[in-house]
Structures are given as structure tokens and as C-alpha cells.
C-alpha atoms as a PDB file:
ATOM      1  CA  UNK A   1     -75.785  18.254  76.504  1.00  0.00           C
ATOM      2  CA  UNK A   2     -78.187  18.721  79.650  1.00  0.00           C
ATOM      3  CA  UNK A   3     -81.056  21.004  78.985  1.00  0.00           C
ATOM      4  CA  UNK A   4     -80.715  24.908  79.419  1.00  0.00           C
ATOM      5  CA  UNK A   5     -77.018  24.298  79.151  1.00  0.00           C
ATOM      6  CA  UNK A   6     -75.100  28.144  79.836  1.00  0.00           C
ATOM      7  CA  UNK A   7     -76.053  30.023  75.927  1.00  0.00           C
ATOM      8  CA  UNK A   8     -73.478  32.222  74.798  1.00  0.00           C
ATOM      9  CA  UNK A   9     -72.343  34.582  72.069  1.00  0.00           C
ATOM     10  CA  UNK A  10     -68.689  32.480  71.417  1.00  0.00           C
ATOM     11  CA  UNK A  11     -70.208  30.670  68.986  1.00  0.00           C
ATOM     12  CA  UNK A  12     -73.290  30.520  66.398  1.00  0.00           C
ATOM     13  CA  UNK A  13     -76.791  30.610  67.832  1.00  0.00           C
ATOM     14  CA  UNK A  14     -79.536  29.168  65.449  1.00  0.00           C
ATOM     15  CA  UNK A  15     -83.053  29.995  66.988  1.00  0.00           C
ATOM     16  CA  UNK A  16     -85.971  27.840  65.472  1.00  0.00           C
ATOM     17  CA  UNK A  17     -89.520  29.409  65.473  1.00  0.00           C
ATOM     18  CA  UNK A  18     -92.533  27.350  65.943  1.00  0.00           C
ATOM     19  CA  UNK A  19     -92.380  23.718  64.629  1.00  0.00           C
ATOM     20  CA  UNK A  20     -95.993  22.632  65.865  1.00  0.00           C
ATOM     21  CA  UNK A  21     -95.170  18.865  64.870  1.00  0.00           C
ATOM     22  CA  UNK A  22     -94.373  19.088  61.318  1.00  0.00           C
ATOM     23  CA  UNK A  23     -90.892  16.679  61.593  1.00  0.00           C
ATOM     24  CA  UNK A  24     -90.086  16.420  58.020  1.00  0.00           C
ATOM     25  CA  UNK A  25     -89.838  20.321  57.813  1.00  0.00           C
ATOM     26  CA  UNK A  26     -87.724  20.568  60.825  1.00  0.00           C
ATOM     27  CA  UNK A  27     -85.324  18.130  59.401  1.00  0.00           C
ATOM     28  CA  UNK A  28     -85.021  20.056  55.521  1.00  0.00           C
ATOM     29  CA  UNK A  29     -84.810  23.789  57.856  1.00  0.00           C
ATOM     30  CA  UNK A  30     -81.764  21.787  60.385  1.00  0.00           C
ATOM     31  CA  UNK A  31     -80.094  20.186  56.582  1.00  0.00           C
ATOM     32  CA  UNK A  32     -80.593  23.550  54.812  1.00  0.00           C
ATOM     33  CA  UNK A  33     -78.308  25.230  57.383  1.00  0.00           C
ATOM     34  CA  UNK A  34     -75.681  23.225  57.646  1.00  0.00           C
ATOM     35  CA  UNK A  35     -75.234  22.542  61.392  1.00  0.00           C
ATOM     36  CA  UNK A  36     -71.724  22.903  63.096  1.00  0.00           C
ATOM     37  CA  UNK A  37     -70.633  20.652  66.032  1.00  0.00           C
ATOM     38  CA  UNK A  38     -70.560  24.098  67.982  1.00  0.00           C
ATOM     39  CA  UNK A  39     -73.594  25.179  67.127  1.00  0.00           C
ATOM     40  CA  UNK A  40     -76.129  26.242  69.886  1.00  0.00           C
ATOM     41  CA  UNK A  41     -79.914  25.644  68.847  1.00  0.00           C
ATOM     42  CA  UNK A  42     -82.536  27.592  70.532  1.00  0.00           C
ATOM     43  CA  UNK A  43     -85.939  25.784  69.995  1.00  0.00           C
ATOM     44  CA  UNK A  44     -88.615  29.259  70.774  1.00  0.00           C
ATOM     45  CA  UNK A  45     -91.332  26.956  71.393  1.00  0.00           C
ATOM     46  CA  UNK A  46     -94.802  25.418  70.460  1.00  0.00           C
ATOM     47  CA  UNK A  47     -92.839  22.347  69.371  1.00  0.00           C
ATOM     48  CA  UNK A  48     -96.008  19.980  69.449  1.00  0.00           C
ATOM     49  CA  UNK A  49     -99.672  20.137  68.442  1.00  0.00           C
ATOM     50  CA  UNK A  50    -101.734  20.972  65.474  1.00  0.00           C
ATOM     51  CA  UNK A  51     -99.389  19.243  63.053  1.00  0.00           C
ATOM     52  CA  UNK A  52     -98.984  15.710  62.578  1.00  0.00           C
ATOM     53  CA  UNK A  53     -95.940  14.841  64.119  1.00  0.00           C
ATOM     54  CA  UNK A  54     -95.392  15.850  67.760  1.00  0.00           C
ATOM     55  CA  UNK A  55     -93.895  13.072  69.250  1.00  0.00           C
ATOM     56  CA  UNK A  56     -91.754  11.935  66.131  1.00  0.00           C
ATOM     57  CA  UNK A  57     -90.564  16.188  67.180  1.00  0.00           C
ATOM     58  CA  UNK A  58     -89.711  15.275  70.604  1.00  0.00           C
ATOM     59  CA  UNK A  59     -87.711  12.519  69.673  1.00  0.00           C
ATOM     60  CA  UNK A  60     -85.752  14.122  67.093  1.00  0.00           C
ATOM     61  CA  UNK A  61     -84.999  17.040  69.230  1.00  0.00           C
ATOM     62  CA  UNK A  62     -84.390  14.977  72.395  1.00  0.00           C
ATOM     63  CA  UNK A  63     -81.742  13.063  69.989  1.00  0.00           C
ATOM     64  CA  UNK A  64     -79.934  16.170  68.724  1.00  0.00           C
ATOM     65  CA  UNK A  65     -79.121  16.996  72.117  1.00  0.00           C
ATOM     66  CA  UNK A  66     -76.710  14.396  71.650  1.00  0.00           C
ATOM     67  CA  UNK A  67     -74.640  16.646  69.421  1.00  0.00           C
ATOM     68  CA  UNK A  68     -75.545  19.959  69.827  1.00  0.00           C
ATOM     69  CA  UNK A  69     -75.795  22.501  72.799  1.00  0.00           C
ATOM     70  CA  UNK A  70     -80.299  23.092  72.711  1.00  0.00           C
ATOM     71  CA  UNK A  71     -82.017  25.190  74.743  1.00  0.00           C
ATOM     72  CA  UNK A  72     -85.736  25.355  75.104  1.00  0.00           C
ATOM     73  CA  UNK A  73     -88.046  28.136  75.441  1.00  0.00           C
ATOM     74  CA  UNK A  74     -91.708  27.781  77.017  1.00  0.00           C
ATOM     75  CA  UNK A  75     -94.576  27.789  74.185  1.00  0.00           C
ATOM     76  CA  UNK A  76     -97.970  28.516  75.045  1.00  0.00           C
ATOM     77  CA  UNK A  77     -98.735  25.038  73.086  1.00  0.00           C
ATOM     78  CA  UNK A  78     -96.252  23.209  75.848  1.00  0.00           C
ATOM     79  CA  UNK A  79     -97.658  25.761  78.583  1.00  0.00           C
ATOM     80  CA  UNK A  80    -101.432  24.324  77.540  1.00  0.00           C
ATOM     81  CA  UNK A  81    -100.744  20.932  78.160  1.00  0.00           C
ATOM     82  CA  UNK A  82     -98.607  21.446  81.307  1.00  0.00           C
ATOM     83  CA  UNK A  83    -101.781  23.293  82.407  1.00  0.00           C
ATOM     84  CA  UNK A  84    -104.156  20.296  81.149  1.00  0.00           C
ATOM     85  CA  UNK A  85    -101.724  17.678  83.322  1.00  0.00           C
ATOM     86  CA  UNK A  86    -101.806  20.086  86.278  1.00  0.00           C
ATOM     87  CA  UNK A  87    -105.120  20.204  86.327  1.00  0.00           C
ATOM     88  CA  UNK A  88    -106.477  17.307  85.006  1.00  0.00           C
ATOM     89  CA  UNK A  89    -109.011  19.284  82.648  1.00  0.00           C
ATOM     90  CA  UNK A  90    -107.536  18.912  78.943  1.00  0.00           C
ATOM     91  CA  UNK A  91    -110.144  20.563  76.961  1.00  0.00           C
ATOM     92  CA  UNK A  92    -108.656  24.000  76.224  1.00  0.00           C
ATOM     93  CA  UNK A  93    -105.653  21.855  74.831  1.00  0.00           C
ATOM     94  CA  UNK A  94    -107.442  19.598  73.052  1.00  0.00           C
ATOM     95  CA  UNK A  95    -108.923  22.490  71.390  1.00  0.00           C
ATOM     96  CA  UNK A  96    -105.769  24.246  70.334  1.00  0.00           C
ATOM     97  CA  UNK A  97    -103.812  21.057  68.856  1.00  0.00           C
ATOM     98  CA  UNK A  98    -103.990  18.903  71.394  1.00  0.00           C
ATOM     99  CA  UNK A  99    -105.719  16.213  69.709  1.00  0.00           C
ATOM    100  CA  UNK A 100    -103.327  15.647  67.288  1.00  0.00           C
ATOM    101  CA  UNK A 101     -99.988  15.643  69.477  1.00  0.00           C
ATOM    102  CA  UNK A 102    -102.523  12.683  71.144  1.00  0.00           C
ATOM    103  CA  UNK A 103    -102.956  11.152  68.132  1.00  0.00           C
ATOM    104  CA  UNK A 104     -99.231  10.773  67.453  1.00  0.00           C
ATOM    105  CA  UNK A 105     -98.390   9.239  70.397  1.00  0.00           C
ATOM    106  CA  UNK A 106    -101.039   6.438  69.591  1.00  0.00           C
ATOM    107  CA  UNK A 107    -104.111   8.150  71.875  1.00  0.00           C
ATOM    108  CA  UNK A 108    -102.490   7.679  75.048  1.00  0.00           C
ATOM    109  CA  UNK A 109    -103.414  10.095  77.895  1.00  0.00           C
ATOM    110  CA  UNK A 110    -101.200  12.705  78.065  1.00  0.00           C
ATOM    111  CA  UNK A 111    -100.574  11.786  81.933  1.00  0.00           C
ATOM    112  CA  UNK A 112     -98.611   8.179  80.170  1.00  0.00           C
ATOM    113  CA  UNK A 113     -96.531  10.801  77.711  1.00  0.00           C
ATOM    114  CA  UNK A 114     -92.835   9.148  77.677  1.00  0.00           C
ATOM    115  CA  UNK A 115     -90.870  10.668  81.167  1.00  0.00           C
ATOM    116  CA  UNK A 116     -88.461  12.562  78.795  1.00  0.00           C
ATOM    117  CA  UNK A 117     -91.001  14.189  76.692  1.00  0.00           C
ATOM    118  CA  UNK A 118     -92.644  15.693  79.694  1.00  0.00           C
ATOM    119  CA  UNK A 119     -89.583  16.607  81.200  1.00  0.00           C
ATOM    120  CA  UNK A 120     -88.331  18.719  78.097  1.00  0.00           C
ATOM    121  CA  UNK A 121     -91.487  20.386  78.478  1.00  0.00           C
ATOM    122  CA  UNK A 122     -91.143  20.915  82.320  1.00  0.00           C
ATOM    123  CA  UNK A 123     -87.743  22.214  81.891  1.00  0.00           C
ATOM    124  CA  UNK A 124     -88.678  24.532  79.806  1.00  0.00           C
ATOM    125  CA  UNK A 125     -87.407  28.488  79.661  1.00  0.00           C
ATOM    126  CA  UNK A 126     -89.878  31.691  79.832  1.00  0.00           C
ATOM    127  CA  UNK A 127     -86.800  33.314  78.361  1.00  0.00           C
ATOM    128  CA  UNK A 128     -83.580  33.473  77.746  1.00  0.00           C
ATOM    129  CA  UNK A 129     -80.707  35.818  77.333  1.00  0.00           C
ATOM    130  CA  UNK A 130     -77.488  36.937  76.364  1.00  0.00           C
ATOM    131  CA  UNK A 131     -75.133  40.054  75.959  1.00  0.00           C
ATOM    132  CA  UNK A 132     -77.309  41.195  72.739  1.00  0.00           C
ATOM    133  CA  UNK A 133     -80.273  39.130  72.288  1.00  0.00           C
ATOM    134  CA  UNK A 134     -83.168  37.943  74.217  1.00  0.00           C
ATOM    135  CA  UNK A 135     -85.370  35.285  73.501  1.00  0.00           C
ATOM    136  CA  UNK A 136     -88.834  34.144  74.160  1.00  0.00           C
ATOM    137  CA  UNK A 137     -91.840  32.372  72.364  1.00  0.00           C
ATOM    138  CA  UNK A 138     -94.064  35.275  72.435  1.00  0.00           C
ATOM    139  CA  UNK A 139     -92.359  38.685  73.368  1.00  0.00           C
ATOM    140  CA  UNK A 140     -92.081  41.308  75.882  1.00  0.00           C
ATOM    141  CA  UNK A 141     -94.130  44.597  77.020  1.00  0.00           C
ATOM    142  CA  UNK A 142     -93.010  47.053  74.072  1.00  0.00           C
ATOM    143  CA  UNK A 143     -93.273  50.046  76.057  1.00  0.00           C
ATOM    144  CA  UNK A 144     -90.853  49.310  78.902  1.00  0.00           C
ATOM    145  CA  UNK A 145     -87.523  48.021  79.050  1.00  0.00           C
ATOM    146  CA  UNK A 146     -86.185  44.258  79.463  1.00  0.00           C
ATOM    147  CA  UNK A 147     -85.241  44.865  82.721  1.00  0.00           C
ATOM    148  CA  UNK A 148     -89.007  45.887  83.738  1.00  0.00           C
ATOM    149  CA  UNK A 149     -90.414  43.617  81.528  1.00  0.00           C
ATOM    150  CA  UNK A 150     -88.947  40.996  83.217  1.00  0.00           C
ATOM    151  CA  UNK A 151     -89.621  42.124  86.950  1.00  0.00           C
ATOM    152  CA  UNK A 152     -93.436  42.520  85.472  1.00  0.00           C
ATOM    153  CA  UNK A 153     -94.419  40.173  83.637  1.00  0.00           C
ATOM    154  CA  UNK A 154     -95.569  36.410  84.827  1.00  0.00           C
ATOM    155  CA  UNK A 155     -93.326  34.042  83.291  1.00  0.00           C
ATOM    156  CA  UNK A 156     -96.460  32.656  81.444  1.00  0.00           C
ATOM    157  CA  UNK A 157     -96.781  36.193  79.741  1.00  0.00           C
ATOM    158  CA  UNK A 158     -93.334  35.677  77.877  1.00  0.00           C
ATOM    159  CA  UNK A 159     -95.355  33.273  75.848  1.00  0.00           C
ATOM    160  CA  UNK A 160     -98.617  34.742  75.606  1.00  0.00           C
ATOM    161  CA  UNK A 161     -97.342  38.077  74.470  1.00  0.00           C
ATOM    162  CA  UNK A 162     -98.266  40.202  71.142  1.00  0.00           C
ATOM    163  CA  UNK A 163     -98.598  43.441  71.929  1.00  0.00           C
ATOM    164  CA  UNK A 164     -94.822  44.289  69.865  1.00  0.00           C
ATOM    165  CA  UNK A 165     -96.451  42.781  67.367  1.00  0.00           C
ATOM    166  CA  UNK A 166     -99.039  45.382  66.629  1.00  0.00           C
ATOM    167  CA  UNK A 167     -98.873  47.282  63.093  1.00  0.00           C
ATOM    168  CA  UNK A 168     -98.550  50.331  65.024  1.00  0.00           C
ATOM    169  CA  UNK A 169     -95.453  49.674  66.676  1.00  0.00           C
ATOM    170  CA  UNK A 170     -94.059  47.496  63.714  1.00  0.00           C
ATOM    171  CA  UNK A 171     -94.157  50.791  61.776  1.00  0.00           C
ATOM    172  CA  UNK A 172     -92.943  53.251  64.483  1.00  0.00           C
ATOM    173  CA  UNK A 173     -89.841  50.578  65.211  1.00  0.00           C
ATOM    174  CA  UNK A 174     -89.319  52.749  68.711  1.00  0.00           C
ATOM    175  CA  UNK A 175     -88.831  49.195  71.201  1.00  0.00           C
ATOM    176  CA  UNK A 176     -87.735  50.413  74.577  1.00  0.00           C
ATOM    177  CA  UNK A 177     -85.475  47.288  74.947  1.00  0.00           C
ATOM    178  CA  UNK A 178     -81.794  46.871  75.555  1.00  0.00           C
ATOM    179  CA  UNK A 179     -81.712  43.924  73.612  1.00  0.00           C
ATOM    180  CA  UNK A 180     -82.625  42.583  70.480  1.00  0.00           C
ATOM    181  CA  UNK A 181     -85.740  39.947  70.835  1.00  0.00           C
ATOM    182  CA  UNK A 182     -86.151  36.996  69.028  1.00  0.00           C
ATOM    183  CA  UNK A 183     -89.487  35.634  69.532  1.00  0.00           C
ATOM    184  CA  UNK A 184     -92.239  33.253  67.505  1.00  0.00           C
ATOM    185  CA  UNK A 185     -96.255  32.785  68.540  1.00  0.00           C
ATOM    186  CA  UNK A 186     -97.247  34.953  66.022  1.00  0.00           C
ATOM    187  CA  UNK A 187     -97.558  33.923  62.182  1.00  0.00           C
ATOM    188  CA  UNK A 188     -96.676  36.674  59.855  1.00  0.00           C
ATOM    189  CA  UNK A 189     -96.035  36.267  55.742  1.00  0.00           C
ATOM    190  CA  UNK A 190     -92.021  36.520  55.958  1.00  0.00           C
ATOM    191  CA  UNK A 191     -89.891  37.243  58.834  1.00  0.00           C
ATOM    192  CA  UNK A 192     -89.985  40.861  61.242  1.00  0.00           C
ATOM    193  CA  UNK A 193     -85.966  41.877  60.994  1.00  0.00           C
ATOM    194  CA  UNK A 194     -86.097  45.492  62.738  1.00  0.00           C
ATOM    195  CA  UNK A 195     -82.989  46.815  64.833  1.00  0.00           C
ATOM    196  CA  UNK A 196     -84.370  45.807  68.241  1.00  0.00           C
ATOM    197  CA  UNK A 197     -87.125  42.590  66.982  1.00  0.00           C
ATOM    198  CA  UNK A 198     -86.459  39.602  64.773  1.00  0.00           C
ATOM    199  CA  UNK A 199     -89.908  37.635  64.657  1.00  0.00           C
ATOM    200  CA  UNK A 200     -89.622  34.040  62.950  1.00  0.00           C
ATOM    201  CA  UNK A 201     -93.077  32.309  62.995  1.00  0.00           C
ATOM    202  CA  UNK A 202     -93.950  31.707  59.560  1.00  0.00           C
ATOM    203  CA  UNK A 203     -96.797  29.720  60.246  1.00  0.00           C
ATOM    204  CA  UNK A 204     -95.072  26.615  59.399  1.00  0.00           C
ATOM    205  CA  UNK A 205     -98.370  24.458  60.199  1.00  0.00           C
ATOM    206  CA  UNK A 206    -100.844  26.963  58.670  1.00  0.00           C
ATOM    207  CA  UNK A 207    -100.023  25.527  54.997  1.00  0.00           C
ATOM    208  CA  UNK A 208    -103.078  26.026  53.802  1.00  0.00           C
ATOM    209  CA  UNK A 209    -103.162  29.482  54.270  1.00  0.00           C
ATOM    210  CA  UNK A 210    -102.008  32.355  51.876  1.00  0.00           C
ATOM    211  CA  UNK A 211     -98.452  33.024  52.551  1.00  0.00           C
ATOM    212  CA  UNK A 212     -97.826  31.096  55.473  1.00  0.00           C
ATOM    213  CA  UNK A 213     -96.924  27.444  55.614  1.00  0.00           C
ATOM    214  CA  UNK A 214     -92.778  27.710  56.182  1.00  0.00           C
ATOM    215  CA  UNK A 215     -90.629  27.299  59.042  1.00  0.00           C
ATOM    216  CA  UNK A 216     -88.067  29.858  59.973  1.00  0.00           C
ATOM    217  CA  UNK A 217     -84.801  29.899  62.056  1.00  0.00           C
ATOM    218  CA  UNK A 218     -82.384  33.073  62.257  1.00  0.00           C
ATOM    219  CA  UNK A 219     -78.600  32.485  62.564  1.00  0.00           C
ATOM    220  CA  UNK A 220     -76.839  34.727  64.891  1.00  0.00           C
ATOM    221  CA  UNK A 221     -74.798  36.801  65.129  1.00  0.00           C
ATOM    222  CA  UNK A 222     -75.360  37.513  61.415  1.00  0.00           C
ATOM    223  CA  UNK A 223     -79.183  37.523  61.420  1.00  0.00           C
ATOM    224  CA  UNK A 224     -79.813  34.920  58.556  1.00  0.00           C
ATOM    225  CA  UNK A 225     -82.534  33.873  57.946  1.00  0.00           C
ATOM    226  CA  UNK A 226     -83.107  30.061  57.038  1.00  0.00           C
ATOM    227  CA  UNK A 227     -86.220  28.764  55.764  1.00  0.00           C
ATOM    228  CA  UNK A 228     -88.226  25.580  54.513  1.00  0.00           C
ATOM    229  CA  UNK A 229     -91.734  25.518  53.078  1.00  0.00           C
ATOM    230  CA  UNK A 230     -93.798  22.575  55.028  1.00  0.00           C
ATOM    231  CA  UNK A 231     -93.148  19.435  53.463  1.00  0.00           C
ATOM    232  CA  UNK A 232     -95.022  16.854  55.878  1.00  0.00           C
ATOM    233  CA  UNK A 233     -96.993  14.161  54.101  1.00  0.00           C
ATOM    234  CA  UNK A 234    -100.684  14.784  55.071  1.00  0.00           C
ATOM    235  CA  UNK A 235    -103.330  16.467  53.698  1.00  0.00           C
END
């Protein structure tokens, strides 16, 4: 099914939080929910970098397109190396992951990356939306509504976004939005499941960290939660 393919509410949405290369994971998280034909997959970004993986990712995710309605939203991982091709100057990348999603593709540039790796992550979504839900890799401006938010903000800050995040709006649970958000980009111990903001990154690449180290998806409309600890073979 082509990429950014019309999302809708008639059937299950499963949205995926931030992979970050770890392949083996993804696969136990996609067998551990039992996929339907129907079922529309919303990847919220930071597929590649920092784990070991990235293009093994692509591919996978490039083949379940084959089966499954996917839609992709714009990481600030896949924002940092459309910035480093733009440009030409990779080092920010390179710091933040970058080195390893070069690594897995056997230290090519990243200007040789296959054509349909670099045009998932050209075609990919600041956001995306439906009746109830809205979803983006990092968030929107708590204090104003979606409809501001998205005459406001650049379409890079949908991925850059924490501000909802804070502890003090976390606790007050007061979100000004019309719509539920699903979002990643920002690792917490277990999954943010408030009236108005589900938040699903779990850190899945930050194994060696206390409480983090799993990869989340949510199932919609029912808001399940899915989850499977990192299992990739490395050290």
C-alpha cells in the first residue's frame, strides 16, 4: 500500500513508538499483537540510529507495506539525517546515532542510502490525524489547541516537541486539545495513558538503563498497550 495511504477509524490502528534500529524487537512487539490483514500501522518515528539494526528496520518495514496499510510519521532521528543530506554537514547526526545506522548499511555515505530508504524518510508525516486521535513523534504546544498548534508550529516542531511532557502538566492532565495525541521522542519507565495523551517511547534502545529498554505500540480504538523488552543480539 503506497505510503501515507488515507488512515481511518473503520478499522484497528496499531501505532509503534520509537524503534531506533533494534529489528529483532520490532518483530516479537508486530508477533505479540497478532496483526490483522486490516490492520493500519502507524510507525511515530525515529525508526533508525543508535541501535544496531537500521537498515535491516527499513527493510522490514518497507516489506510489510506489502500487507498492511503503514503510515509514517517524521522523527527527529529521520529529520537529522534529512538535514545532514541537505546540507552536506553530517556531524550533528553522526552524533545522535548516526554512526551506527552507517554502520549497518556497510559504511556507505548516507548520500548512496538505497532510493527507497530515503524516500520513506522523505515521505515522511509531521503528523497525522483522525476523528479522535492525532499523532506525531514528539507532541504538540500543551497550552493551545490542535487547531493552533498546527497553524503555529513548524512542521519540524511536531518532532522536536516536549513541553506536554513536563511533570507539571502530566500531573495537572488539563491538555487544551480536541484530540487525543499519540506521540513517542521521549523515554519514560511505562507508558503516559491520560484522557487527552497516550505517550509510547519506552526507550526501547536505552537497555541499559533502569527501567527503560522495551518497545511499545498502543492498539486503537481500545488503547492497548503492547510491549516487548529489547531482545537484539549485541552488547
Amino acid at each position: 500500500m503506497p505510503i501515507g495511504s488515507h488512515l481511518t477509524e473503520d478499522h484497528r490502528i496499531i501505532a509503534i513508538g520509537d524503534i531506533h534500529g533494534c529489528i529483532q524487537t520490532l518483530k516479537g512487539l508486530l508477533y505479540s499483537i497478532g496483526l490483522r490483514p486490516e490492520d493500519q500501522l502507524v510507525f511515530l518515528g525515529d525508526i533508525i540510529d543508535r541501535g544496531p539494526s537500521s537498515r535491516e528496520t527499513v527493510e522490514h518495514i518497507l516489506e510489510l507495506q506489502d500487507t498492511f496499510s503503514c503510515h509514517f510519521i517524521a522523527g527527529n532521528h529521520e529529520l537529522m539525517l534529512l538535514e545532514a543530506l541537505d546540507t552536506g554537514r553530517p556531524d550533528a547526526w553522526i552524533r545522535n546515532g548516526g554512526m551506527e545506522t552507517i554502520d549497518s548499511y556497510g559504511g556507505i555515505p548516507p548520500t548512496e542510502l538505497p532510493k527507497p530508504h530515503l524516500d520513506l524518510f522523505r515521505k515522511c508525516k509531521p503528523y497525522m490525524e483522525t476523528e479522535h486521535w492525532f499523532f506525531a513523534h514528539g507532541g504538540l504546544d500543551p497550552d493551545i489547541s490542535i487547531e493552533n498548534g498546527i497553524r503555529l508550529q513548524s512542521p519540524e516542531d511536531f518532532s522536536w516537541q516536549r513541553a506536554h511532557m513536563r511533570r507539571e502538566y502530566l500531573e495537572r492532565n488539563q491538555y487544551l486539545w480536541e484530540k487525543t495525541l499519540i506521540c513517542g521522542h521521549t523515554p519514560v519507565s511505562v507508558p503516559v495513558m491520560l484522557e487527552r495523551l497516550i505517550a509510547i517511547d519506552t526507550g526501547c534502545v536505552h537497555r541499559e538503563r533502569p527501567h527503560l529498554g522495551t518497545l511499545s505500540a498502543v492498539i486503537l480504538p481500545e488503547r492497548r498497550i503492547v510491549q516487548q523488552k529489547n531482545i537484539e543480539p549485541y552488547p
